[in-house]
Protein backbone atom coordinates (compact mmCIF):
# COMPACT_ATOMS: atom_id res chain seq x y z
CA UNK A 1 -9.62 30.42 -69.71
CA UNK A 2 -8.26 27.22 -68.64
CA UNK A 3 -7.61 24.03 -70.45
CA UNK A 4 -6.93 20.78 -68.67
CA UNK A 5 -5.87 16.87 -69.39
CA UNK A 6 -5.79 13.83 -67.20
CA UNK A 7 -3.23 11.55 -68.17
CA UNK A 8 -3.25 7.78 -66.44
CA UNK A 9 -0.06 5.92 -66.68
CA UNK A 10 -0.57 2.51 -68.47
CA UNK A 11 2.50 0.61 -67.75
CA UNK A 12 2.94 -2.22 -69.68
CA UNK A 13 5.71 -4.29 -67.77
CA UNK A 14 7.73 -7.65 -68.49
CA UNK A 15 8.69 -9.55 -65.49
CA UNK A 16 10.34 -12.54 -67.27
CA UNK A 17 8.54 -16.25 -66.36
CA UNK A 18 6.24 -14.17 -64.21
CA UNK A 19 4.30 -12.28 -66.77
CA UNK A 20 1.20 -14.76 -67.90
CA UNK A 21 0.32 -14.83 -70.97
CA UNK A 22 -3.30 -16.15 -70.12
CA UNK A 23 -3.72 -17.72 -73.40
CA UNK A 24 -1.05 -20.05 -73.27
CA UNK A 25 -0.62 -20.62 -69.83
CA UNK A 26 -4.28 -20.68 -68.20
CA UNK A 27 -4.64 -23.05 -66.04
CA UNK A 28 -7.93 -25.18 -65.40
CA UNK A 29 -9.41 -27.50 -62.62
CA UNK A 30 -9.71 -30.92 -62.41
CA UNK A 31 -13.61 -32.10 -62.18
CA UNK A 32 -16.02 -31.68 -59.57
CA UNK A 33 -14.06 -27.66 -59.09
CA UNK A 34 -14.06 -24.95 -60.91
CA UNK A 35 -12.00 -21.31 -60.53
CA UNK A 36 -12.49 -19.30 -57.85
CA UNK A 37 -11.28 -15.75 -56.58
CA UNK A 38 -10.59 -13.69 -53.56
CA UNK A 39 -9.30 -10.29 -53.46
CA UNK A 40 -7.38 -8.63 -50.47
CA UNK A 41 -6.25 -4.83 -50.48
CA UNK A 42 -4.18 -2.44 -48.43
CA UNK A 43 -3.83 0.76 -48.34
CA UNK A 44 -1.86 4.19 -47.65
CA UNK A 45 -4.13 6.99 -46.85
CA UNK A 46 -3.12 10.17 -48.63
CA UNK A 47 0.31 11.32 -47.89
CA UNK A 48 2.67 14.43 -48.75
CA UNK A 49 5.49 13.31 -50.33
CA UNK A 50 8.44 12.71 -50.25
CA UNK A 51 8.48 9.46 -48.47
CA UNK A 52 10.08 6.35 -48.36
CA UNK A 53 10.19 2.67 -47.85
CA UNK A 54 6.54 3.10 -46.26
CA UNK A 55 5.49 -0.49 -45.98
CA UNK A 56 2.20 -1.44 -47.16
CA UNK A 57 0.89 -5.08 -46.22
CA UNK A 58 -1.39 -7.62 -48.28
CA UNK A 59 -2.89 -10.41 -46.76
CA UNK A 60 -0.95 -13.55 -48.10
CA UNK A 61 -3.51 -16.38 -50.20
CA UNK A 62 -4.47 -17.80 -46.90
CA UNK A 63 -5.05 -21.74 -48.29
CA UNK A 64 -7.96 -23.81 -46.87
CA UNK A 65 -8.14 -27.65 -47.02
CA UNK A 66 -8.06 -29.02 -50.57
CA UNK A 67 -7.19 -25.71 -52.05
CA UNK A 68 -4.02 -24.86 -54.19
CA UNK A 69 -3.46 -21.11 -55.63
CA UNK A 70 -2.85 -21.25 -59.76
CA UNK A 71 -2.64 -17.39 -60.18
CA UNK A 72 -2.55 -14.14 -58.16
CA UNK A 73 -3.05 -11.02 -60.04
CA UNK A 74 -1.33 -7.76 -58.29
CA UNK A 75 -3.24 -4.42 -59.16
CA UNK A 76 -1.55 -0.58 -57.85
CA UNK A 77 -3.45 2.17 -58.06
CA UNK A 78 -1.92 5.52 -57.09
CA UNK A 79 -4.56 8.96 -56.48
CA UNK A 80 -2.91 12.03 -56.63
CA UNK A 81 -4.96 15.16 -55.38
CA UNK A 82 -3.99 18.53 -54.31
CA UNK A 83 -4.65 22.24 -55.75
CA UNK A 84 -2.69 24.99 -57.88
CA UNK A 85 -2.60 28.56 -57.51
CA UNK A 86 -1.01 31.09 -59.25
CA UNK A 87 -0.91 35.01 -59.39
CA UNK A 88 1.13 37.02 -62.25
CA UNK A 89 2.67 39.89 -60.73
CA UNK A 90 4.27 41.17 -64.17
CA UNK A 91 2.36 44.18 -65.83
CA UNK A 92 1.03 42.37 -68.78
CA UNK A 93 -1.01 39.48 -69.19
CA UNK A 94 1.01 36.00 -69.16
CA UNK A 95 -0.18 32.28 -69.96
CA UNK A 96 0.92 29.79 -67.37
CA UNK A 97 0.94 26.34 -67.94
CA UNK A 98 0.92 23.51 -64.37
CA UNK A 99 0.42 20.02 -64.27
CA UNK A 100 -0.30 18.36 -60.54
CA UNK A 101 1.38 14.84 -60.36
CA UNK A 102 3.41 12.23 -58.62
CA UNK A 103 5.80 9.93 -58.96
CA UNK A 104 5.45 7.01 -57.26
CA UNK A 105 8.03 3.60 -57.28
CA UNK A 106 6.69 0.33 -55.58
CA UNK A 107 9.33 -2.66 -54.46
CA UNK A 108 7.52 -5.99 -55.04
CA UNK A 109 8.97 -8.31 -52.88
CA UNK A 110 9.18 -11.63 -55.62
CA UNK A 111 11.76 -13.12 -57.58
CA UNK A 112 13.01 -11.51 -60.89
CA UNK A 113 10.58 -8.24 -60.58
CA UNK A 114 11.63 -4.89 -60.98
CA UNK A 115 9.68 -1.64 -59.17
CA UNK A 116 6.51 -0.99 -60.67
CA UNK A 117 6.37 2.78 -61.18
CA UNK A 118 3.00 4.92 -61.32
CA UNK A 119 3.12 8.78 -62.88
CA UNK A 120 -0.91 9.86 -62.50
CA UNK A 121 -0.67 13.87 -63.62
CA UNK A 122 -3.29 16.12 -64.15
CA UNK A 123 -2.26 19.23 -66.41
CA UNK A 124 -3.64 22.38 -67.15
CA UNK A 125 -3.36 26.03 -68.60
CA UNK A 126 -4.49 29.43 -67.54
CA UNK A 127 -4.41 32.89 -69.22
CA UNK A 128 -3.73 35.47 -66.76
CA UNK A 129 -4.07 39.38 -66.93
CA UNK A 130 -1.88 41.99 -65.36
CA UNK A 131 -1.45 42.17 -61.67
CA UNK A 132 -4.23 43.43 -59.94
CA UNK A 133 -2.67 45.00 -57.17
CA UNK A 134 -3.90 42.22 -54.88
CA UNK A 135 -1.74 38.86 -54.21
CA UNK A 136 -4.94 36.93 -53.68
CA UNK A 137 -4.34 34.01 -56.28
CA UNK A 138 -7.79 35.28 -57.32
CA UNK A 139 -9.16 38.35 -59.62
CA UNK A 140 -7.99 39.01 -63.12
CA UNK A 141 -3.98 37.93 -62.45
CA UNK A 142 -4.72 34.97 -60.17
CA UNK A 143 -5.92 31.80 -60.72
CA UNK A 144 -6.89 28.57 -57.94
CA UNK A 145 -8.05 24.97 -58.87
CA UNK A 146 -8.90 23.33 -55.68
CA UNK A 147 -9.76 19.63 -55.47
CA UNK A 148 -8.08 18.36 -58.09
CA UNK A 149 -7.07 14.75 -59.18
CA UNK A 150 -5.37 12.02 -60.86
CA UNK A 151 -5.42 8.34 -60.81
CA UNK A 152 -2.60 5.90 -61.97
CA UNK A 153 -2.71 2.45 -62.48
CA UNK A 154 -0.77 -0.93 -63.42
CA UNK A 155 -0.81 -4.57 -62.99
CA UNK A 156 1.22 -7.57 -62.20
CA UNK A 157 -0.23 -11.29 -62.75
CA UNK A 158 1.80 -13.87 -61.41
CA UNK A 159 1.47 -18.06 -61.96
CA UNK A 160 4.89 -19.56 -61.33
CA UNK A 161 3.72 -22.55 -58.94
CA UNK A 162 6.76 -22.05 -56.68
CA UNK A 163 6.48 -18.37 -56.23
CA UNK A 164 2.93 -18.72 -55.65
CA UNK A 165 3.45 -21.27 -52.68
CA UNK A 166 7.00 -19.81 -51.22
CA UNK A 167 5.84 -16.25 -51.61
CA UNK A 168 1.60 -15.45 -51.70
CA UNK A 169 0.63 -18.46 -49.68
CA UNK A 170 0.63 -18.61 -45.59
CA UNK A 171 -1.01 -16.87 -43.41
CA UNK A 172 0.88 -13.39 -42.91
CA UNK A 173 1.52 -10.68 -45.55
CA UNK A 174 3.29 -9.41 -48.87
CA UNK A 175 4.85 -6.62 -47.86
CA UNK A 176 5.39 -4.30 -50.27
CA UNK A 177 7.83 -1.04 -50.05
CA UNK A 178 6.35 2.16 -51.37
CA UNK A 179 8.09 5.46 -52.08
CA UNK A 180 7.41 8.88 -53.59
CA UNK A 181 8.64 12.04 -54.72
CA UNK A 182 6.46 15.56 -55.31
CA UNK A 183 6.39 15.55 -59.11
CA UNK A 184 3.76 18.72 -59.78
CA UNK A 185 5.26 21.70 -62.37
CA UNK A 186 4.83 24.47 -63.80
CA UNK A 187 5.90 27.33 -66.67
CA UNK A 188 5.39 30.41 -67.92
CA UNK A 189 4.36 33.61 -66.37
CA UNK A 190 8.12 34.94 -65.61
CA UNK A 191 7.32 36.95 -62.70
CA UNK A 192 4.54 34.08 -60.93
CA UNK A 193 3.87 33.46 -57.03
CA UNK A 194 2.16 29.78 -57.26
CA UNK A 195 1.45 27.09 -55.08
CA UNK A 196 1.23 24.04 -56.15
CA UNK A 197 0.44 21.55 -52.99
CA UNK A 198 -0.02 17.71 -53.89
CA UNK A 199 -0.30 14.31 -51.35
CA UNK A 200 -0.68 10.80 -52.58
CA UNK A 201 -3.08 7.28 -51.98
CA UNK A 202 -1.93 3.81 -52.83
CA UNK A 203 -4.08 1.01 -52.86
CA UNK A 204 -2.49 -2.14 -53.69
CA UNK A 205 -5.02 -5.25 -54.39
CA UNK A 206 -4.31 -9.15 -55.21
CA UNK A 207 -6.98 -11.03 -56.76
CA UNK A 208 -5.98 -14.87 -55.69
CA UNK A 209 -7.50 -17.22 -58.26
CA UNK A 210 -7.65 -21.04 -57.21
CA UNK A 211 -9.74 -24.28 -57.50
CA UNK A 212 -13.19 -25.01 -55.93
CA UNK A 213 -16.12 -26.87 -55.65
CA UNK A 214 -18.32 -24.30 -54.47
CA UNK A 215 -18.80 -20.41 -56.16
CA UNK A 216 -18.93 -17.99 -53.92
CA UNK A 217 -22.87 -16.28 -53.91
CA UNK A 218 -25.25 -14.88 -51.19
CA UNK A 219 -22.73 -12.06 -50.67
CA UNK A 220 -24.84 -9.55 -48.42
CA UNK A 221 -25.77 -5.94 -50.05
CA UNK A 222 -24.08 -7.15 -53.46
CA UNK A 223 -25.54 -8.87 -56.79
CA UNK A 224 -29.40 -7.94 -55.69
CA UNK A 225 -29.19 -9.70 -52.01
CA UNK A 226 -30.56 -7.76 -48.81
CA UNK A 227 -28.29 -6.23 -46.79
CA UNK A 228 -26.91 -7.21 -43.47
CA UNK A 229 -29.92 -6.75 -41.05
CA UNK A 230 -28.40 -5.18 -38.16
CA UNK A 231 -26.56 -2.17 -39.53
CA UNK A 232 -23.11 -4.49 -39.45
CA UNK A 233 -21.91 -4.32 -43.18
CA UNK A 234 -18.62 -6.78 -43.90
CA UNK A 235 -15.37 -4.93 -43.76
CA UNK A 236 -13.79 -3.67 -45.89
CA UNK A 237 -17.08 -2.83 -48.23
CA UNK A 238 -18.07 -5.19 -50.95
CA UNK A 239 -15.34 -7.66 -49.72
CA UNK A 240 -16.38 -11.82 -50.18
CA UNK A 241 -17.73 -11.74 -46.57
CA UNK A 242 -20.88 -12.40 -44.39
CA UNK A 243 -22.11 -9.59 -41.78
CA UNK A 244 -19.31 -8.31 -39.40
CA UNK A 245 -20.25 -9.80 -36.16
CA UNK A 246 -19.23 -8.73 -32.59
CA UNK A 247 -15.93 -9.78 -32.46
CA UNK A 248 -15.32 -7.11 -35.03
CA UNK A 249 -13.52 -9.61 -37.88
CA UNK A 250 -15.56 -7.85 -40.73
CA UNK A 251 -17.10 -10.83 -41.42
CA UNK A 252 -17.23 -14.80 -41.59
CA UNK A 253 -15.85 -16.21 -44.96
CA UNK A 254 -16.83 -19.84 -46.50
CA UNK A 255 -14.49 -21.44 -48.31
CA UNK A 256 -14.20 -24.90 -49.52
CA UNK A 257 -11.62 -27.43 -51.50
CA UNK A 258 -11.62 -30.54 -52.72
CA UNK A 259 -13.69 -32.06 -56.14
CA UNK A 260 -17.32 -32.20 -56.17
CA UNK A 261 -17.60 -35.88 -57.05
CA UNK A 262 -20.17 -37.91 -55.92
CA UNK A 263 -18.08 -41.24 -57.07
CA UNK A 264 -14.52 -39.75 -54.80
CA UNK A 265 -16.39 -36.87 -52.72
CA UNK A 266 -13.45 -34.94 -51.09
CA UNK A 267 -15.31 -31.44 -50.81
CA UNK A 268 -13.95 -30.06 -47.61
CA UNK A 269 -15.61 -26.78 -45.67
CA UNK A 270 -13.23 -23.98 -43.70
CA UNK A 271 -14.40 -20.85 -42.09
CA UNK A 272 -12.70 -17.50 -41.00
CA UNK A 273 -13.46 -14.96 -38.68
CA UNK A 274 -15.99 -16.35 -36.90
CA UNK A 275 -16.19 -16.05 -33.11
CA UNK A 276 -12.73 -17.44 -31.44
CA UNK A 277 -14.67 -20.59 -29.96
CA UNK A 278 -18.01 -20.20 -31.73
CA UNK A 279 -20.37 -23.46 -31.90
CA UNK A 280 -21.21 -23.62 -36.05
CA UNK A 281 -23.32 -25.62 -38.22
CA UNK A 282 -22.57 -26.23 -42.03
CA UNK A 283 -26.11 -26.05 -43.62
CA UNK A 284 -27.03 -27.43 -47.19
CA UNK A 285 -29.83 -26.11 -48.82
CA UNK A 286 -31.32 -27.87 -52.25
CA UNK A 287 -32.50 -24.57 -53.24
CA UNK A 288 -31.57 -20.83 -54.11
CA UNK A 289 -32.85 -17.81 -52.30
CA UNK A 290 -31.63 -15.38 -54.62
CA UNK A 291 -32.37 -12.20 -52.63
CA UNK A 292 -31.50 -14.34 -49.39
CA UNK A 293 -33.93 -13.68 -45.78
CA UNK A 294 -32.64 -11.78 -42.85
CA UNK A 295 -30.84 -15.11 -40.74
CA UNK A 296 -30.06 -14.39 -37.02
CA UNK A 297 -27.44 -11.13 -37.80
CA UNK A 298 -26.53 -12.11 -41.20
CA UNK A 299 -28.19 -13.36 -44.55
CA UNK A 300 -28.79 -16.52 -45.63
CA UNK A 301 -29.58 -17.70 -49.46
CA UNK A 302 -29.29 -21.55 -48.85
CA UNK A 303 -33.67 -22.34 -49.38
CA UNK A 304 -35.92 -25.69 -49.53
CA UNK A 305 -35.49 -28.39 -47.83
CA UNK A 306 -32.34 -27.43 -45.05
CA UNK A 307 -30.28 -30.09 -43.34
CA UNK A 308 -27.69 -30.02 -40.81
CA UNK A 309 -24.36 -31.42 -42.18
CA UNK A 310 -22.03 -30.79 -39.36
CA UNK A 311 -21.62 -29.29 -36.01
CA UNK A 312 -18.52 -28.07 -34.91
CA UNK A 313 -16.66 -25.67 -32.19
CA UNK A 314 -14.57 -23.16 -33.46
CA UNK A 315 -11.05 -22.66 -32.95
CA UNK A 316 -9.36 -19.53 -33.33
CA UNK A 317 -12.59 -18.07 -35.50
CA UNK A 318 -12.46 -21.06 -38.09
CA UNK A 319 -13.81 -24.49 -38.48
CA UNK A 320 -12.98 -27.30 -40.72
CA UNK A 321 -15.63 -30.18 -41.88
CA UNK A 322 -15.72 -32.66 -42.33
CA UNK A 323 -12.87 -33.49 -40.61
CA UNK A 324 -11.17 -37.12 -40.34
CA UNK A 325 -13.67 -39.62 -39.24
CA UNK A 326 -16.81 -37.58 -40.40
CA UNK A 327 -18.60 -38.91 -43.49
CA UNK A 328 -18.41 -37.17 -46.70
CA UNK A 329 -20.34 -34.22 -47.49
CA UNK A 330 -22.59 -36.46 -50.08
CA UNK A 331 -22.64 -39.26 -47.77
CA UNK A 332 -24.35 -37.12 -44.81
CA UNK A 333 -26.50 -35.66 -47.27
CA UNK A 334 -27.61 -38.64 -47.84
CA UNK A 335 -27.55 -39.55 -44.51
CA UNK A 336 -29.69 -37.22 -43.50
CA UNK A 337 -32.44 -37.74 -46.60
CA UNK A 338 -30.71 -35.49 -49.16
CA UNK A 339 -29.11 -37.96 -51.78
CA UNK A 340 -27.43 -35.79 -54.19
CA UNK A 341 -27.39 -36.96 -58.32
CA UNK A 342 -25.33 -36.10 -60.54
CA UNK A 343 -25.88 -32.46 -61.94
CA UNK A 344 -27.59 -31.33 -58.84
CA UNK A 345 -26.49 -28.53 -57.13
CA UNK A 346 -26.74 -27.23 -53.22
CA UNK A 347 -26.42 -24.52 -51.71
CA UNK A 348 -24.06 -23.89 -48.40
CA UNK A 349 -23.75 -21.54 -45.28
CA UNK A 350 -22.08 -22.09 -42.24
CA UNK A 351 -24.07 -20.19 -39.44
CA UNK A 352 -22.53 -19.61 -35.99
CA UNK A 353 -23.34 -18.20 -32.19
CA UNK A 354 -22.44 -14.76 -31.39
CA UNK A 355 -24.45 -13.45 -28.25
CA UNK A 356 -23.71 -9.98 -28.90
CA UNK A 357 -26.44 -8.70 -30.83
CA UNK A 358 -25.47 -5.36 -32.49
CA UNK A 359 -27.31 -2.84 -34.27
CA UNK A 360 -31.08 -2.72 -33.67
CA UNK A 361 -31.96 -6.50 -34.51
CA UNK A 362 -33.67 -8.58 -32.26
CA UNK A 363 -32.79 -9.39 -28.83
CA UNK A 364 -33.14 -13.30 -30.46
CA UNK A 365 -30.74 -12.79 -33.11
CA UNK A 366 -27.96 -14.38 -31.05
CA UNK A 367 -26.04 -15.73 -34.24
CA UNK A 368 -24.56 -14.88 -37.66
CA UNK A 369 -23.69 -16.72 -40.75
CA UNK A 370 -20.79 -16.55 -43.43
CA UNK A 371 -21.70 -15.56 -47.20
CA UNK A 372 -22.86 -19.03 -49.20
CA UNK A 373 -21.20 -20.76 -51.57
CA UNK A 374 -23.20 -23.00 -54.15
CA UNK A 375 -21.83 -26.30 -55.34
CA UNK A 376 -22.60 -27.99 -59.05
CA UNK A 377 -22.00 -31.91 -58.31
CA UNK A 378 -20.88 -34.84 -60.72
CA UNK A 379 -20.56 -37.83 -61.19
């Protein structure tokens, strides 16, 4: 009979000024934004330790127009999985006793931080009989657990303004070091032939947490809303993303910065991975489409009455608008016959060309849109 436990390391760390204590230091927006989040990974497939200084990169808080980040939250999550096997070659029965686990240290590259450390085991016991005659790791001496696993976990939230900026904003990566040792055992069973083989996964995820105007919604295959049409899913799954288009990018984001404020409007628009020199339209809606409709390659939520803010050219996969000497966002709403009151809200998509139509939509669909973001304005 066996008996097995999963133990998950819960590391409770103190990292000096960069440990928040959210209810004394939680930060809020000024009017006309609110808080908003985007969360990056990276990843090292499963590996056999022992390794070291195996760099894993995070995409850095990559800062639009208007947009400042208050917080970044670091979460490390370590999978062991491997198998056990074990014969007793003694001539009476034995009990032997194995736990599969690793140990796992992780450099974070920020001031005053120390390694964060991850231990996931997964421990067990078998009774075994007398040897069988057959070194099999099966039968009445032998034992074999295949498949097995164990997940570790910690966390890391940082808000010190000046690490934020010098260290998680920019456009390249966080690199952080990772290195690991085989840390499976066993007892018992004096005369034994085991096997105990083991490898190890670490993901590594920031959530990025800064100020708004517009929520993030209209996020294809998530929250009730159709999936992309054209078999083209964003990349990686369930990331903040419209439909991957043909330049492979995963996706188009929306993002936007600035206050919602009708009476000092500085809501400002930015897009990424989009095309390289894509022609792209910034669309207002004054109504939800909660489930969205199928729109060119991608989905689109933005409903009712649509009008045309803006029309720009990409550059490098991203616009900006408006941009200096375009009206305000409220101004060409109104503009355009869409005065905006206080407490109204719109909704927002940025749709773009891409010739390349993949999957098995339309020979028509000759352009894709980012996810939508829906903006509450005031006064």
């Amino acid at each position: 009979m066996a008996r097995f436990e999963l133990f998950v390391a819960k590391l409770t760390l103190s990292f000096a000024a960069l440990v928040l204590d959210r209810t004394a230091n939680a930060q809020s927006c000024p009017p006309g934004s609110q808080l908003a989040t985007v969360t990056v990974p990276g990843s090292i497939a499963s590996t056999t330790p022992p390794f070291t200084n195996v760099i894993l990169p995070v995409p850095k808080f990559h800062a639009g127009p208007g947009q400042t980040l208050i917080e970044a939250d670091i979460a490390a999550v370590a999978v062991v999985t491997g198998s056990v096997q074990a014969e007793n070659l003694s001539t009476g029965p034995c009990e032997w006793s194995w736990c599969l686990g690793g140990a796992i240290q992780i450099a974070v590259p920020l001031p005053n931080t120390s390694r964060l450390t991850l231990g996931p085991h997964l421990c067990g016991t078998d009774q075994l009989g007398p040897f069988d005659g057959t070194l099999d790791y099966r039968g009445t001496s032998g034992v074999t657990h295949s498949n097995l696993s164990a997940e570790g976990q910690t966390s890391l939230t940082i808000n010190d303004g000046n690490v934020l900026v010098q260290y998680l904003t920019g456009t390249g990566t966080i690199n952080f070091s990772i290195s690991a040792l085989p840390a499976s055992t066993h007892s018992g069973c004096g005369n034994l032939a085991a096997i105990l083989t083991n490898s190890d996964a670490i993901t590594i995820s920031i959530t990025y947490t800064y100020c708004s105007p517009g929520a993030d919604m209209c996020v294809p295959g998530r929250a009730g809303v159709i999936a992309c049409p054209c078999s083209n899913a964003q990349l990686p799954p369930g990331s903040t993303r419209g439909c991957n288009n043909s330049a492979g990018s995963g996706g188009a984001v929306l993002g936007s910065g600035g206050q919602a404020l009708l009476s000092a409007d500085t809501v400002v628009f930015n897009t990424a991975g989009e095309l390289p020199s894509a022609t792209s339209i910034v669309l207002q809606g004054d109504a939800l489409v909660s489930t969205g409709t199928v729109f060119g390659q991608g989905v689109r939520c933005a409903g009712g009455v649509l009008t045309r803010l803006y029309a720009k050219t990409a550059s490098g996969g991203s616009i900006v608008a408006p941009q200096s000497g375009d009206p305000s966002v409220s101004a060409r709403s109104a503009a355009r016959g869409d005065t905006i009151n206080p407490g109204e809200t719109r909704w927002y998509v940025v749709y773009y060309r891409d010739p390349t139509v993949l999957g098995g939509c339309s020979s028509t669909s000759t352009f894709n849109a980012t996810q939508g973001q829906a903006i509450l304005w005031s006064m």
